[in-house]
N, C-alpha and C. Protein backbone atom coordinates (compact mmCIF):
# COMPACT_ATOMS: atom_id res chain seq x y z
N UNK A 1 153.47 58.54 23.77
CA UNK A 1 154.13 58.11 24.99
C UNK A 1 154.43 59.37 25.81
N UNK A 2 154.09 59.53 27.25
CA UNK A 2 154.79 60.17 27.98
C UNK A 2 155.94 60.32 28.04
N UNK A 3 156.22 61.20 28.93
CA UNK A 3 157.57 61.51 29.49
C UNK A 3 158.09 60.35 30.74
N UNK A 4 156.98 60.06 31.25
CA UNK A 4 157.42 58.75 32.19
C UNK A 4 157.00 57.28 31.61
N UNK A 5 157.36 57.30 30.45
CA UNK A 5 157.26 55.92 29.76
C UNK A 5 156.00 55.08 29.74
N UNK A 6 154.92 56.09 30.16
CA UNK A 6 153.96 55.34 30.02
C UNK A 6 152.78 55.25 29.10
N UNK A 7 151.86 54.74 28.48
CA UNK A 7 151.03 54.83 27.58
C UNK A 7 149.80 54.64 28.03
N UNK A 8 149.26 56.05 28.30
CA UNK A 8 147.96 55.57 28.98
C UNK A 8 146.95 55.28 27.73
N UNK A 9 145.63 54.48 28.33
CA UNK A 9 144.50 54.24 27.43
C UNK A 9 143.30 54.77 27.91
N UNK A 10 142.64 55.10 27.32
CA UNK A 10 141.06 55.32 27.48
C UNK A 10 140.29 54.39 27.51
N UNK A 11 139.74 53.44 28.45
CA UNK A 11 138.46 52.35 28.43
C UNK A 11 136.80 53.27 28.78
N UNK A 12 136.12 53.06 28.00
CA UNK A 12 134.90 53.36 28.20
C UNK A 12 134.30 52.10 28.57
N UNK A 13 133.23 51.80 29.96
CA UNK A 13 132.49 51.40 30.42
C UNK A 13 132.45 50.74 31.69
N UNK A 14 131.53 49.72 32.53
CA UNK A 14 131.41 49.82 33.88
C UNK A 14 133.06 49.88 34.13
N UNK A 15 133.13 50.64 35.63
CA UNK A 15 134.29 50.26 35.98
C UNK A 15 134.54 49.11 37.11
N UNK A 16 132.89 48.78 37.39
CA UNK A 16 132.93 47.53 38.22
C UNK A 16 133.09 46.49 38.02
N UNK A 17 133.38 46.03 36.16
CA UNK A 17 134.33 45.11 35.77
C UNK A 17 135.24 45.18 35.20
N UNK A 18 136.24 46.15 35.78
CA UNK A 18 136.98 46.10 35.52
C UNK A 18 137.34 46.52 34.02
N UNK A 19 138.64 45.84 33.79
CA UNK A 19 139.77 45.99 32.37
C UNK A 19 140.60 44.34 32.43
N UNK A 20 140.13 43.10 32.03
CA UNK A 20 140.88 42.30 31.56
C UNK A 20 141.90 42.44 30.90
N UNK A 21 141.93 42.84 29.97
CA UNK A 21 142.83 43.25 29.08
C UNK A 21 144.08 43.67 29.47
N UNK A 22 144.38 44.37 30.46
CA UNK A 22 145.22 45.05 31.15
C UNK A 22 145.75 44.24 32.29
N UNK A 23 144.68 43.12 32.60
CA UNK A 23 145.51 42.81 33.86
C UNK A 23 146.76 41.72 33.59
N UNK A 24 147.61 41.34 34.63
CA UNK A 24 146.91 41.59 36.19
C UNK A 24 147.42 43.17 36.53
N UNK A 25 146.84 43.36 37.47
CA UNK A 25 147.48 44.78 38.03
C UNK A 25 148.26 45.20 39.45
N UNK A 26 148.93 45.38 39.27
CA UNK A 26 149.66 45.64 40.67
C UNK A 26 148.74 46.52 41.82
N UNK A 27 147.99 47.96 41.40
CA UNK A 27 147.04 48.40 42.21
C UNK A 27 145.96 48.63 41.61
N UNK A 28 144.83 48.68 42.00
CA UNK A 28 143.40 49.66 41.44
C UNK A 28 143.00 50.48 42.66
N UNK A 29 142.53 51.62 42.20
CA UNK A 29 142.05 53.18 43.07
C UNK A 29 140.72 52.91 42.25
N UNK A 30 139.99 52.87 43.10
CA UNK A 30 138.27 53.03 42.49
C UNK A 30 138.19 54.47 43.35
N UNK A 31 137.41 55.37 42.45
CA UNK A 31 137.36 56.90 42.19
C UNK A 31 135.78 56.76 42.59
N UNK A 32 134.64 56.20 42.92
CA UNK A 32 133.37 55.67 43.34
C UNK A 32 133.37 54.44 44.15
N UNK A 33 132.20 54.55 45.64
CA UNK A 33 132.74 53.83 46.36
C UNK A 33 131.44 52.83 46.37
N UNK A 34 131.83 51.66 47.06
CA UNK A 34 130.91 50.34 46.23
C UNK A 34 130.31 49.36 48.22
N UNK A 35 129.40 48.96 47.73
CA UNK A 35 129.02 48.42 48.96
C UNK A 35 129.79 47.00 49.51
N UNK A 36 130.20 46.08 48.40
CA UNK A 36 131.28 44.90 48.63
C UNK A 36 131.96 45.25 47.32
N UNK A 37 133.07 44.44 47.50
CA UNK A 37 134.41 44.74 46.45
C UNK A 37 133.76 43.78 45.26
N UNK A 38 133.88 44.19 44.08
CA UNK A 38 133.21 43.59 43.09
C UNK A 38 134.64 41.98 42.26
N UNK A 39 133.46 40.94 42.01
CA UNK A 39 134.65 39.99 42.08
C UNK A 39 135.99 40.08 40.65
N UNK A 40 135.51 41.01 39.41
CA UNK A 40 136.46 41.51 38.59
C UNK A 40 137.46 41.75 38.85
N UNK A 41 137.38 42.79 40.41
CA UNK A 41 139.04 43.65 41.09
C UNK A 41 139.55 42.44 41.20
N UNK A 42 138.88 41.64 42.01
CA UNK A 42 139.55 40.44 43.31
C UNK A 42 140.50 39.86 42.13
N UNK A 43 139.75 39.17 40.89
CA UNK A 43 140.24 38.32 39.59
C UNK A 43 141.43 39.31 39.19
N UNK A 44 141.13 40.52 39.04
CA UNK A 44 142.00 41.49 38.08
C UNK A 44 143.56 42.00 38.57
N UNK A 45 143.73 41.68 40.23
CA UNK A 45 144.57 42.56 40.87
C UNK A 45 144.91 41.49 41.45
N UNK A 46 146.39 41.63 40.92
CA UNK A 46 147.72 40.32 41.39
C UNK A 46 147.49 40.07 42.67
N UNK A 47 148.22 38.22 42.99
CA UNK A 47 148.19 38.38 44.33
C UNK A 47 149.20 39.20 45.29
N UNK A 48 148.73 39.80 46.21
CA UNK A 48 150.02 40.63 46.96
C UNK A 48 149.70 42.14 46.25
N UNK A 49 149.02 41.96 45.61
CA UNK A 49 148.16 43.61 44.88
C UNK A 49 147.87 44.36 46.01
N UNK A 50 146.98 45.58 45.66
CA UNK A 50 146.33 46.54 46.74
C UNK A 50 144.95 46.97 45.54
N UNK A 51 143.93 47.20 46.68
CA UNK A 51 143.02 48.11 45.98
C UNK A 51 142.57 48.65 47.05
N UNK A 52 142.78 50.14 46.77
CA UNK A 52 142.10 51.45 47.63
C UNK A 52 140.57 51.83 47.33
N UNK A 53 139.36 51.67 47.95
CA UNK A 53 138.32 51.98 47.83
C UNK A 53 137.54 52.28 48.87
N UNK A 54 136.50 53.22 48.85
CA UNK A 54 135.29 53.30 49.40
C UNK A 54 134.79 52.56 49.72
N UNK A 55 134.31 52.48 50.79
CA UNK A 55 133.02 51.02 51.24
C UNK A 55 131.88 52.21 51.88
N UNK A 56 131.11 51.65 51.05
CA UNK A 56 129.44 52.80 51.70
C UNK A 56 128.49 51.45 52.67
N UNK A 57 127.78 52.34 53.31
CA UNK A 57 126.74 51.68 53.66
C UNK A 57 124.90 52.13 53.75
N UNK A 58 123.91 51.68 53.88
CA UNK A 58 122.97 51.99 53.83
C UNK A 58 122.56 53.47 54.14
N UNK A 59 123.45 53.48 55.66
CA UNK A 59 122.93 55.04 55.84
C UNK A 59 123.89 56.30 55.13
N UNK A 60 124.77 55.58 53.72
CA UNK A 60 125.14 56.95 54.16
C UNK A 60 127.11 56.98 54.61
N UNK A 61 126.83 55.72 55.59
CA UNK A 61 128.59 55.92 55.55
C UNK A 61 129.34 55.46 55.34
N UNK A 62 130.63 56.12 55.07
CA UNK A 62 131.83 55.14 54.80
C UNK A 62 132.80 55.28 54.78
N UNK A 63 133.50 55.04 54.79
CA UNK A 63 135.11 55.12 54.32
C UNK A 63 136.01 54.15 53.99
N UNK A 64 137.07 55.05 53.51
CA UNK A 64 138.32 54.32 53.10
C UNK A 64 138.84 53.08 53.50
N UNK A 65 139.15 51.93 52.34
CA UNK A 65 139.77 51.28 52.78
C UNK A 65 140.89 50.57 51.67
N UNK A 66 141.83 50.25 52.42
CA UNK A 66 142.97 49.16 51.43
C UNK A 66 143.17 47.86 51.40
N UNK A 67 142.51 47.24 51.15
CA UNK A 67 142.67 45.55 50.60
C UNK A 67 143.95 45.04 50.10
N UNK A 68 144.26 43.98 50.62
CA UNK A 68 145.55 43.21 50.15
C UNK A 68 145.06 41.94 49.23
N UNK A 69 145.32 41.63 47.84
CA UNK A 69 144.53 40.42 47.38
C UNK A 69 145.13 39.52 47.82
N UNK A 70 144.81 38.69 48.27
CA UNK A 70 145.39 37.21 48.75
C UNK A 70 145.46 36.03 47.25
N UNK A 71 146.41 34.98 47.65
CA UNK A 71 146.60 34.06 46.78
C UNK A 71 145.27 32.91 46.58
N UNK A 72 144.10 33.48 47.20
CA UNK A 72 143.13 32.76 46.91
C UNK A 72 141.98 33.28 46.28
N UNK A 73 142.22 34.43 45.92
CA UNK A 73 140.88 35.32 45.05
C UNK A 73 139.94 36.07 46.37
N UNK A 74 140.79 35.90 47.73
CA UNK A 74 139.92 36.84 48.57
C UNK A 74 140.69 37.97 48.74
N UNK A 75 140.93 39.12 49.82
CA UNK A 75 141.24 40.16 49.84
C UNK A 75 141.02 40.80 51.46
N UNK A 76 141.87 41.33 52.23
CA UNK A 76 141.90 41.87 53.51
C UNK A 76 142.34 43.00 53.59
N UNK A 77 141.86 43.68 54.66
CA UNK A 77 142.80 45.09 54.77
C UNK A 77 142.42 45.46 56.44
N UNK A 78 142.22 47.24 56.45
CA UNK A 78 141.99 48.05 57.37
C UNK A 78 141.55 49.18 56.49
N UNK A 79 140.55 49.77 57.52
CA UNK A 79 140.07 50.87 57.11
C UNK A 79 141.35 52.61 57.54
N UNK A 80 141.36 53.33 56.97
CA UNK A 80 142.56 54.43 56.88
C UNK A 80 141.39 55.43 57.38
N UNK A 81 142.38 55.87 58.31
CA UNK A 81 141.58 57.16 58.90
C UNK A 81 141.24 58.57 57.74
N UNK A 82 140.34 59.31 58.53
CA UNK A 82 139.93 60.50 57.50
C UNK A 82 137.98 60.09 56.84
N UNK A 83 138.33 61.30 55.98
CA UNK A 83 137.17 61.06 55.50
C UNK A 83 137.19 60.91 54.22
N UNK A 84 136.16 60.49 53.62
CA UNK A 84 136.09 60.59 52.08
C UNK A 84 134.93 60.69 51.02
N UNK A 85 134.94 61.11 50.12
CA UNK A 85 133.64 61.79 49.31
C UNK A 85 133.20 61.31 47.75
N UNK A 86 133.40 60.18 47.58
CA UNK A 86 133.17 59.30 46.46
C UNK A 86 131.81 59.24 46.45
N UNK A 87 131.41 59.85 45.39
CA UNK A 87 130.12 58.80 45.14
C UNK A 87 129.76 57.44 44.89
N UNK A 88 128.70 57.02 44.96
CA UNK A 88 128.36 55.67 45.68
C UNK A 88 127.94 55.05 43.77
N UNK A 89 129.25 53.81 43.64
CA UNK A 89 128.42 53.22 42.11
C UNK A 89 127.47 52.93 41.89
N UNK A 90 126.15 53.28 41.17
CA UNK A 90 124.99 53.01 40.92
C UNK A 90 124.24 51.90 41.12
N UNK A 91 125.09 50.71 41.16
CA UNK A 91 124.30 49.33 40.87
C UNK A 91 124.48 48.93 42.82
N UNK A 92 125.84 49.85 43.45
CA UNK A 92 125.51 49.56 44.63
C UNK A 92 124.63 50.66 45.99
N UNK A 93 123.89 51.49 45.04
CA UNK A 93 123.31 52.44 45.63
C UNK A 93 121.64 51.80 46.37
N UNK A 94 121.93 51.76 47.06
CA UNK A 94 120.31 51.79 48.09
C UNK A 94 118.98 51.62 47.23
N UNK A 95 118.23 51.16 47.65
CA UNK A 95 116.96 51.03 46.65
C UNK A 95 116.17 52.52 47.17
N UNK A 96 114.96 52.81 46.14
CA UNK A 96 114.42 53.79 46.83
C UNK A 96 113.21 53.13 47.19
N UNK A 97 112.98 54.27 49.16
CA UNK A 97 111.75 53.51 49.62
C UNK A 97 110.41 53.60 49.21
């Protein structure tokens, strides 16, 4: 146990589904940024939750954004100014031409 009462864990594998186990969750920070929000978060993260993530697009861009989960398994936000430098999760990376 920490000093701030908490017990962290180690999960090995995708992080685009998430951690059942753990939920629900009050926030998720995805650390890799994804082309649509994958439906695990939406399921995993309470309603009235937040999830901070990357949104990429084809060419290349993207940024930040914060989602509010709604009481229906959808999710809204605004995009936050700045920039940001996540790499793009694999399964939502661009095909090659």
């Amino acid at each position: 146990m920490t000093t701030a009462g908490y017990r962290p864990r180690l999960i090995q594998g995708d992080g685009l589904l998430g951690d059942d186990e753990g939920a629900p969750y009050d926030h998720l920070i995805a650390t890799c940024s994804v082309r649509s929000t994958p439906p695990a978060w939406l399921r995993q993260v309470r309603p009235g939750g937040t999830i901070l993530t990357t949104v990429s697009g084809w060419l290349y861009g993207s940024g930040l954004v914060r989602l509010t989960v709604g009481e229906n398994g959808t999710a809204t936000g605004t995009f936050l100014p700045g920039t940001v430098s996540f790499m793009i999760a694999r399964p939502h990376a661009p095909r090659p031409r």
